[in-house]
Protein backbone atom coordinates (compact mmCIF):
# COMPACT_ATOMS: atom_id res chain seq x y z
CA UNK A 1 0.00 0.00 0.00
CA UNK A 2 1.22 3.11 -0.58
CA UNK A 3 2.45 5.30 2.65
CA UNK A 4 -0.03 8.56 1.53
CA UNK A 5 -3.32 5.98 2.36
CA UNK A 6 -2.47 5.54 6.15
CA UNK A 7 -3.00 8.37 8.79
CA UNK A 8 0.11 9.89 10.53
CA UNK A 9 -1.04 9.75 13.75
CA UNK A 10 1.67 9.54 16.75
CA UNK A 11 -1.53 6.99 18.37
CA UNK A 12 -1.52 4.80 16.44
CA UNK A 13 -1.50 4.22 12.84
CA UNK A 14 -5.08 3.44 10.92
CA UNK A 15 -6.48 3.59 7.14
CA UNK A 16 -7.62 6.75 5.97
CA UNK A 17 -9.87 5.23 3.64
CA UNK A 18 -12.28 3.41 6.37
CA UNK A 19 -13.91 0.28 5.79
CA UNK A 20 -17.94 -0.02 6.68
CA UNK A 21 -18.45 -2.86 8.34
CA UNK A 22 -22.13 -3.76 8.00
CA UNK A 23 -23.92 -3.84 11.47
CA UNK A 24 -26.45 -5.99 12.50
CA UNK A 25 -30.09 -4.29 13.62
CA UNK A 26 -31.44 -4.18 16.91
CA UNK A 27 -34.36 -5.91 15.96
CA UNK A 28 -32.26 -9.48 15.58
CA UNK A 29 -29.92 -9.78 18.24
CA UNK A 30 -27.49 -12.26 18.83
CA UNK A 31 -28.10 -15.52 21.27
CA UNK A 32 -26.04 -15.30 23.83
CA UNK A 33 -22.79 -17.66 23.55
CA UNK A 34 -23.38 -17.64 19.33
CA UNK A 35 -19.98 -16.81 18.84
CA UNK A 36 -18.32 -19.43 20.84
CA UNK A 37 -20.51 -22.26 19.97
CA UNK A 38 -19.72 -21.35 16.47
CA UNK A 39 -16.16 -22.01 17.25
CA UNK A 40 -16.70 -24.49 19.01
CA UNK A 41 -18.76 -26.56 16.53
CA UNK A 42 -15.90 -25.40 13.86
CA UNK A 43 -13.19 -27.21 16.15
CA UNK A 44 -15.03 -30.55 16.68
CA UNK A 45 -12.80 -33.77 15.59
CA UNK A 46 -13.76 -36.88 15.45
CA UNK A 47 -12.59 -39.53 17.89
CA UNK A 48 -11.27 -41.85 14.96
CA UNK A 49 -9.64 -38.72 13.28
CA UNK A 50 -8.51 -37.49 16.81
CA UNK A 51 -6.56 -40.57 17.16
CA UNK A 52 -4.84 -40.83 14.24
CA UNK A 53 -3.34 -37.46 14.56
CA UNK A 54 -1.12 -38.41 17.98
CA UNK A 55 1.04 -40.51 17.90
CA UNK A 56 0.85 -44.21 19.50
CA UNK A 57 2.21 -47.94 19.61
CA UNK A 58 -0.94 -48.93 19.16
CA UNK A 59 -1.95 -47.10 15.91
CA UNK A 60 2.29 -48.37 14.29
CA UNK A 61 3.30 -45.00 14.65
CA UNK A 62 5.37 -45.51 17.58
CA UNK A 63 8.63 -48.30 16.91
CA UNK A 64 10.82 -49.64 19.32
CA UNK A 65 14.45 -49.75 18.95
CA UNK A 66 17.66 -50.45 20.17
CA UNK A 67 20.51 -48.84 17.92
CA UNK A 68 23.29 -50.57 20.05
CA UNK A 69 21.76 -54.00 19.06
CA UNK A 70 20.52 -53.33 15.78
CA UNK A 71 17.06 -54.76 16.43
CA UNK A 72 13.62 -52.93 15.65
CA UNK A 73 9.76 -53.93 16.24
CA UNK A 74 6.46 -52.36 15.99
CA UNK A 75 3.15 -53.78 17.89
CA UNK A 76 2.02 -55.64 14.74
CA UNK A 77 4.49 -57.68 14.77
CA UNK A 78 4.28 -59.35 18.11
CA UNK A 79 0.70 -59.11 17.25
CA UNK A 80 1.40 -61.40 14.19
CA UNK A 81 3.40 -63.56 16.29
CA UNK A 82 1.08 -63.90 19.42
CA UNK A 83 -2.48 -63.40 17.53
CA UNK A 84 -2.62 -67.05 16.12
CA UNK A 85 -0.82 -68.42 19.42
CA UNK A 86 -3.59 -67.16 21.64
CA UNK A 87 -6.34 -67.72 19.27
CA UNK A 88 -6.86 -63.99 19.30
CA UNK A 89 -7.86 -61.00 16.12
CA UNK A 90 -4.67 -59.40 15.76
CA UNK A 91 -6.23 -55.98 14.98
CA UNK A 92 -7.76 -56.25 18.68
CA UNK A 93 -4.73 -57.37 20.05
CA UNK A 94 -2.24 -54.81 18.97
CA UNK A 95 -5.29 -52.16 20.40
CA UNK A 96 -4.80 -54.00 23.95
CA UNK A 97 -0.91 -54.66 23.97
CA UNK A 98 0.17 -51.19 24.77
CA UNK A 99 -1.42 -49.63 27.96
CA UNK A 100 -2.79 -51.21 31.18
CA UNK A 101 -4.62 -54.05 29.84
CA UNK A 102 -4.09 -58.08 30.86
CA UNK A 103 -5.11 -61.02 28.80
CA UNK A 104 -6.79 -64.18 30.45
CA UNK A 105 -5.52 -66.87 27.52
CA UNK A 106 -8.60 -69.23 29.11
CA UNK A 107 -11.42 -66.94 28.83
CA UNK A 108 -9.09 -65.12 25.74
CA UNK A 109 -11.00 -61.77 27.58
CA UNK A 110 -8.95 -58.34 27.89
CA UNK A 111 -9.60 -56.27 31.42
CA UNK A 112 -7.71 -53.67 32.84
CA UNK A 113 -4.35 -53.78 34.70
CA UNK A 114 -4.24 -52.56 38.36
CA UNK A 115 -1.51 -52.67 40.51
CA UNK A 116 -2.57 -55.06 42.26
CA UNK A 117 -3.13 -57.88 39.29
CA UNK A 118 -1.17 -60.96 39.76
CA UNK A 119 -0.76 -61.09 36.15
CA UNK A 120 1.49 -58.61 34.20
CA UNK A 121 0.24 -56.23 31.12
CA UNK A 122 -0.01 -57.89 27.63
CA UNK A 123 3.03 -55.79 26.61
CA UNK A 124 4.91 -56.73 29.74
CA UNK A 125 4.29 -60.68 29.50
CA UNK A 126 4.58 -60.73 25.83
CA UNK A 127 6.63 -58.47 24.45
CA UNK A 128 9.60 -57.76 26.96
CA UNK A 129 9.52 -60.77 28.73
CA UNK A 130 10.51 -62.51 25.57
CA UNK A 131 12.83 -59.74 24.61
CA UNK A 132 14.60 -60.21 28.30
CA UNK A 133 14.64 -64.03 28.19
CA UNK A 134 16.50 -63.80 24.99
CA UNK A 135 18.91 -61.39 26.65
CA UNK A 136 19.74 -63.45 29.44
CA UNK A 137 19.83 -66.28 28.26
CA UNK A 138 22.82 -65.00 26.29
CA UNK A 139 24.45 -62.72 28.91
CA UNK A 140 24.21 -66.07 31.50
CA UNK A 141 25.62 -68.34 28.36
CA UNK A 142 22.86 -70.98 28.45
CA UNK A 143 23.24 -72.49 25.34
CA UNK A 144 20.21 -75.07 26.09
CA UNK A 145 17.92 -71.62 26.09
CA UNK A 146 19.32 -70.22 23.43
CA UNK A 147 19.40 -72.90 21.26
CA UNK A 148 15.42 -73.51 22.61
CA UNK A 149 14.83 -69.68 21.75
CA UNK A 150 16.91 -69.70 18.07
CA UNK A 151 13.98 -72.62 17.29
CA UNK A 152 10.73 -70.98 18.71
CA UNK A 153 12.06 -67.29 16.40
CA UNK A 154 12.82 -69.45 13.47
CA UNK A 155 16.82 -68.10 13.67
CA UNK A 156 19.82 -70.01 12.44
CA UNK A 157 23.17 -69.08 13.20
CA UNK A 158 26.05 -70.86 12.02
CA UNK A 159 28.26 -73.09 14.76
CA UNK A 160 31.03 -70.41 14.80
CA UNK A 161 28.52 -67.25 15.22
CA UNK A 162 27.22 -69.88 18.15
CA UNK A 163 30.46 -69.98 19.62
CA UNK A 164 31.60 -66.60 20.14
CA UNK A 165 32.96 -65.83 23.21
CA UNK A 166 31.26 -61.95 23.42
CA UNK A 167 27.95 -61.76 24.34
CA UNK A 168 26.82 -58.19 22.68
CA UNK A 169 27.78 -59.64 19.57
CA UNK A 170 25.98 -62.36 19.79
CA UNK A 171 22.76 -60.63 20.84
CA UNK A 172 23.11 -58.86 17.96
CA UNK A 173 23.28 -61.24 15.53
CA UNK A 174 20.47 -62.59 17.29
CA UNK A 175 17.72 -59.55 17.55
CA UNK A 176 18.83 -58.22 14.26
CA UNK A 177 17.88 -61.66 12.55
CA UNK A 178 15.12 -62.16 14.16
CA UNK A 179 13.69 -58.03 14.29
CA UNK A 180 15.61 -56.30 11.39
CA UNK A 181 15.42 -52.28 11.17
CA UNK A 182 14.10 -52.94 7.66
CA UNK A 183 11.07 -54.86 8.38
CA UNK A 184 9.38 -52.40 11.29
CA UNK A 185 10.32 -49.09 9.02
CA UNK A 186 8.97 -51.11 6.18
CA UNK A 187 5.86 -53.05 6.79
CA UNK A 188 4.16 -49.71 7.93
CA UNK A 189 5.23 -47.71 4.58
CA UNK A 190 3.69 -50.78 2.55
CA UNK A 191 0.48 -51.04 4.72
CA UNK A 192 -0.49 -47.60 3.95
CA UNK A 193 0.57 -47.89 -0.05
């Protein structure tokens, strides 16, 4: 705009050239609150929508990692693993598996977690747990276990990767066979394609 169209007041500085706002009559008045239920209805999301925006374990937008292991995993994927085991949908079950929910495998029913449950959460008793048994079953060199383990994750390692002496290299020839990076970055990109 050029400068000759605004006032030079020391005040403050306003269009000469006024604009007329059209004003409402008396006759109609506003409802009280109009303005902010208009807003309001304007800002409504759905609950579906809602949760898609934030981000979750539950919804694969959340992986887990471990960089000094080289080993990656979503949800779905222990829900692939565990969902024909239990008898279970796996959509359902990777909705349950992160937060405070427990699984009776009898009644295959999902209730929520309270402190004082005797059983753990489903993430707890079947995701870490089998995450730490792996680990110490390496770190405490029980090759019975690990051998057990290698056959229940469909891993093979050769006799020599079996026998080396350093445990962090073995667990990460382990985890990174049996949860490669490449698979949890990559089975969400291909879901959505």
């Amino acid at each position: 705009m050029p400068i000759s169209t605004f006032a030079t007041s020391s005040k403050r500085s306003t269009p000469t050239s006024a604009v007329s706002i059209p004003q409402r009559s008396s006759a109609t008045p506003l409802p009280p609150y109009s303005f902010l239920l208009s807003v309001h209805e304007s800002y409504v999301i759905d609950s579906e929508k809602e949760e898609q925006l934030f981000v979750s374990p539950a919804n694969g937008t959340v992986l887990f990692a471990s960089a000094a292991h080289g080993w990656c995993f979503s949800l779905r994927q222990f829900a692939e693993l565990y969902a024909p085991l239990l008898g279970i949908n796996k959509t359902k079950l990777v909705k349950y598996m992160w937060g405070d929910y427990i699984l009776n495998a009898k009644n295959k029913t999902v209730s929520t977690w309270t402190p004082s449950s005797s059983s753990s959460p489903i993430f707890v008793k079947y995701v870490l747990s089998t995450l730490w048994k792996v680990y110490k079953s390496v770190f405490q060199h029980n090759e019975e276990m690990i051998t057990t383990i290698l056959s229940t994750i469909h891993v093979t390692l050769t006799p020599r990767e079996l026998k080396t002496t350093d445990e962090t290299i073995l667990v990460k020839l382990i985890m990174s066979r049996w949860l490669p990076l490449y698979k949890a970055v990559l089975s969400p990109s291909i879901s959505v394609i």
